[in-house]
Protein backbone atom coordinates (compact mmCIF):
# COMPACT_ATOMS: atom_id res chain seq x y z
CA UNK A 1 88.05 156.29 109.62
CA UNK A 2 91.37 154.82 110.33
CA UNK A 3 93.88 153.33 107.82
CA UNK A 4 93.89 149.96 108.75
CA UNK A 5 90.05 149.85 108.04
CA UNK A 6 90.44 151.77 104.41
CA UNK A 7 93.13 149.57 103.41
CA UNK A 8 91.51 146.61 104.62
CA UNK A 9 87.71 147.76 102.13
CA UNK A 10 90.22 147.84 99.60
CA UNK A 11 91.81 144.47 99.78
CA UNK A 12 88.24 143.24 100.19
CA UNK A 13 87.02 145.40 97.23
CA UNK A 14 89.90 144.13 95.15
CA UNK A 15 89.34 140.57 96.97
CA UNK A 16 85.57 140.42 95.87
CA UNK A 17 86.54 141.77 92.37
CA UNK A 18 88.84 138.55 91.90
CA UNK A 19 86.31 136.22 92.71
CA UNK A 20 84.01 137.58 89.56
CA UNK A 21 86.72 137.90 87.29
CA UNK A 22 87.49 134.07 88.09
CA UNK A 23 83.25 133.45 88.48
CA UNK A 24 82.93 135.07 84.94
CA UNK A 25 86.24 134.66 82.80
CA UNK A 26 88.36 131.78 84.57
CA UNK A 27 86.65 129.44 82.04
CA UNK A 28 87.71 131.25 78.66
CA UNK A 29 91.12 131.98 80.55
CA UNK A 30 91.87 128.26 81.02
CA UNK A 31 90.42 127.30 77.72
CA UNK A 32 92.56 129.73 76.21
CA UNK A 33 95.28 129.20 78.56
CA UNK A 34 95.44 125.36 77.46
CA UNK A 35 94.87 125.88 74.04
CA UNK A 36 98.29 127.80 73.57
CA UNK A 37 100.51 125.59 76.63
CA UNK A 38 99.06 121.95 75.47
CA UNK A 39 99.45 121.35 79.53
CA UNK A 40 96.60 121.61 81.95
CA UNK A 41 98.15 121.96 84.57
CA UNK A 42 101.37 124.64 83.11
CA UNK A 43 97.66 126.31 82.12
CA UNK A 44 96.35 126.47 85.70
CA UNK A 45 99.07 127.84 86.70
CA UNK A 46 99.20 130.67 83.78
CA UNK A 47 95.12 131.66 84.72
CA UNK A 48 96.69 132.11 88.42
CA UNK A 49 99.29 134.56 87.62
CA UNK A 50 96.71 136.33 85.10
CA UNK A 51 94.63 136.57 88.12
CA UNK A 52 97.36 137.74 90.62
CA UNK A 53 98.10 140.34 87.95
CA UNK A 54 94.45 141.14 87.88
CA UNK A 55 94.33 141.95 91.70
CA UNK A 56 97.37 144.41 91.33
CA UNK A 57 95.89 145.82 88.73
CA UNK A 58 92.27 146.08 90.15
CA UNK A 59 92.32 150.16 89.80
CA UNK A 60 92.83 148.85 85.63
CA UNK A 61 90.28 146.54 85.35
CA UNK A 62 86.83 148.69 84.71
CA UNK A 63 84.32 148.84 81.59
CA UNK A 64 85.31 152.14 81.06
CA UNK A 65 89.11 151.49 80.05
CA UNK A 66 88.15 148.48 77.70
CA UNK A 67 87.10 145.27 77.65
CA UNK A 68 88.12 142.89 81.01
CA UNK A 69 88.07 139.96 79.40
CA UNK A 70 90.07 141.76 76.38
CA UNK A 71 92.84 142.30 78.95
CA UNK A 72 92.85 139.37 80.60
CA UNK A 73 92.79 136.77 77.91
CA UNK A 74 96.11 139.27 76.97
CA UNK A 75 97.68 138.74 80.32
CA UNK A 76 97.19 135.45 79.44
CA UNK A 77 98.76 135.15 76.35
CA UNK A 78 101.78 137.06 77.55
CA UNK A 79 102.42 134.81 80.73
CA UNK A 80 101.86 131.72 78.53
CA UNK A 81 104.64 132.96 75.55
CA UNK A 82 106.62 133.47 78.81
CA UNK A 83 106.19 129.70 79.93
CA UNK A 84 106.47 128.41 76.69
CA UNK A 85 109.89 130.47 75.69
CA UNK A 86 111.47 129.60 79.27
CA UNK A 87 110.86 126.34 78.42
CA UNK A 88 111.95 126.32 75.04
CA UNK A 89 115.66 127.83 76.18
CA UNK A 90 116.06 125.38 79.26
CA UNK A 91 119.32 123.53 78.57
CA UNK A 92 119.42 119.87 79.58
CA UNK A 93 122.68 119.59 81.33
CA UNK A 94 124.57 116.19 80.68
CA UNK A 95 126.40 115.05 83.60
CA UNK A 96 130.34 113.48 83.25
CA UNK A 97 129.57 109.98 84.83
CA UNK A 98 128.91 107.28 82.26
CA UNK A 99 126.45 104.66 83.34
CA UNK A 100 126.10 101.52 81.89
CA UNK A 101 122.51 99.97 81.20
CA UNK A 102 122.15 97.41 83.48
CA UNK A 103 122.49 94.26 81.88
CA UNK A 104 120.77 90.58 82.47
CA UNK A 105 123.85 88.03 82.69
CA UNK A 106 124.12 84.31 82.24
CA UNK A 107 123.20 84.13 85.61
CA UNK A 108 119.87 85.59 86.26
CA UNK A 109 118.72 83.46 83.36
CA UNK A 110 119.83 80.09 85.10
CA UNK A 111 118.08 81.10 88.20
CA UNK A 112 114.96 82.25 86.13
CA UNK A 113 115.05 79.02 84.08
CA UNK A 114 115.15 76.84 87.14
CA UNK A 115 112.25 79.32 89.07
CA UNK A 116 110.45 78.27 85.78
CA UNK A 117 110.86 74.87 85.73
CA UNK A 118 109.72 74.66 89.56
CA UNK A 119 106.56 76.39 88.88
CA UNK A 120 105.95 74.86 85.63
CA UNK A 121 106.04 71.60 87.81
CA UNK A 122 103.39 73.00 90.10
CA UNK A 123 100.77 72.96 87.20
CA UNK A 124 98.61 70.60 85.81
CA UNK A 125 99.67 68.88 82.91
CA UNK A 126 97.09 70.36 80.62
CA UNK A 127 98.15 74.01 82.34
CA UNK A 128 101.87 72.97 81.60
CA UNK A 129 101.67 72.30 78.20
CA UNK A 130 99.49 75.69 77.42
CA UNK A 131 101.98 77.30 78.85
CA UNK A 132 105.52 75.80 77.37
CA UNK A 133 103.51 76.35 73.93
CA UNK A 134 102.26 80.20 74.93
CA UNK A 135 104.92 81.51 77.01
CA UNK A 136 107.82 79.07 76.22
CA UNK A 137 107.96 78.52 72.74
CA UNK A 138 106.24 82.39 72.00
CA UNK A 139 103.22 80.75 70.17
CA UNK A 140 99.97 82.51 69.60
CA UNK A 141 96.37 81.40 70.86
CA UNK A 142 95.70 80.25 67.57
CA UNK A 143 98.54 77.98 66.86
CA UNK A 144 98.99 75.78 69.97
CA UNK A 145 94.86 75.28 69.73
CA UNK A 146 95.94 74.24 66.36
CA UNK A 147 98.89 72.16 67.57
CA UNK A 148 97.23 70.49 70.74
CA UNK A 149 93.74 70.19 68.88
CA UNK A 150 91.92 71.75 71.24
CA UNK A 151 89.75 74.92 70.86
CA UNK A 152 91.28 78.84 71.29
CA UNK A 153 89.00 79.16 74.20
CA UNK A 154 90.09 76.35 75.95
CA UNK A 155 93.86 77.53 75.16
CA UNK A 156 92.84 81.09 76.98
CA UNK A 157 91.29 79.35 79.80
CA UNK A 158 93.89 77.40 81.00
CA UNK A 159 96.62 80.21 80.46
CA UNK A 160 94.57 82.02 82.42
CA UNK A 161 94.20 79.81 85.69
CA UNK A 162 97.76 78.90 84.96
CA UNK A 163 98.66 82.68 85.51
CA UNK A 164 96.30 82.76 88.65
CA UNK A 165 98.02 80.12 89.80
CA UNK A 166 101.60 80.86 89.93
CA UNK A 167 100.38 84.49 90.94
CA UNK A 168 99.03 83.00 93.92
CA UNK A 169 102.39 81.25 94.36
CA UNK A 170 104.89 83.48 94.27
CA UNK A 171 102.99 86.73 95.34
CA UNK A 172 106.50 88.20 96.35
CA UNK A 173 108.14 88.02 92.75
CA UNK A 174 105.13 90.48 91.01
CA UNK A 175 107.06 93.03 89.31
CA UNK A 176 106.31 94.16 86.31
CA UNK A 177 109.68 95.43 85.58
CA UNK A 178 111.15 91.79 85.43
CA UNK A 179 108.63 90.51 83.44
CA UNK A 180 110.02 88.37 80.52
CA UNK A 181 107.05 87.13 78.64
CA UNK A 182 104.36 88.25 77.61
CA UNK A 183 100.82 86.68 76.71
CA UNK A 184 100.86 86.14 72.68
CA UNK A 185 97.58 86.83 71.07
């Protein structure tokens, strides 16, 4: 028999011996795995080096010499101590440029107050006034119903087709990022 064919019955021996460690253990070696890393996915990555290990090691892994699953759920453990250690001694370098927050001057409030008052023109007057009392003046749900004498429901409707409404509008300004108010409940 020539080499290429031996060597080739033993990758596939070791090949086929892989896929029933995985079939048979790969659950308890990712349970495990997570257990000790806290990350899924740091874990996934510690059951593939176990089973890497395991395929160099495929002359190791027989009932005779011990348990299989003793030795892997031990390869386990050592790659994981491994993650969690390098990851533990990682320094966070600090670079030397200093970099101001960004901050919201006088003028992006003028231009927001007037992109305000042009929508809150666009509504209808019962929309408008739900709104200056929700958004505007920070109110809850509760309070303008209380102050306009109308019930909660009614309050959460209108903000509600009020918002659909200038969403409709200005489709181009959605970004949640720049968002200034939010809905009080």
């Amino acid at each position: 028999m020539p080499m290429w064919q031996t060597v080739r019955q033993k990758e596939d021996a070791a090949e086929t011996l892989i896929r029933y460690i995985y079939r048979e253990h790969g659950r308890a070696m990712l349970a495990y795995a997570t257990h000790l890393i806290k990350d899924h996915a740091v874990a996934e990555d510690v059951v593939q080096e176990a089973l890497v290990r395991a395929w160099r090691h495929a002359d190791r892994l027989t009932d005779e010499q011990g348990s299989i699953r003793g030795w892997l759920i031990t390869v386990v453990r050592n790659i994981a101590i491994d993650r969690i250690r390098a990851r533990s001694s990682q320094v966070t370098e600090v670079g030397d440029t200093f970099v101001e927050a960004a901050e919201y001057d006088h003028a992006d409030r003028v231009v927001d107050a007037l992109v305000v008052a042009e929508a809150m023109d666009l509504l209808s007057p019962e929309q408008r006034i739900v709104m200056e009392h929700v958004y505007l003046q920070g109110r809850s749900v509760t309070e303008t119903a209380a102050i306009l004498g109308i019930p909660p429901g009614t309050v959460k409707s209108r903000t509600f087709y009020a918002l659909r409404k200038l969403r409709d509008m200005y489709p181009h300004r959605r970004n949640p990022e720049r968002a200034r108010f939010r809905v009080a409940r």
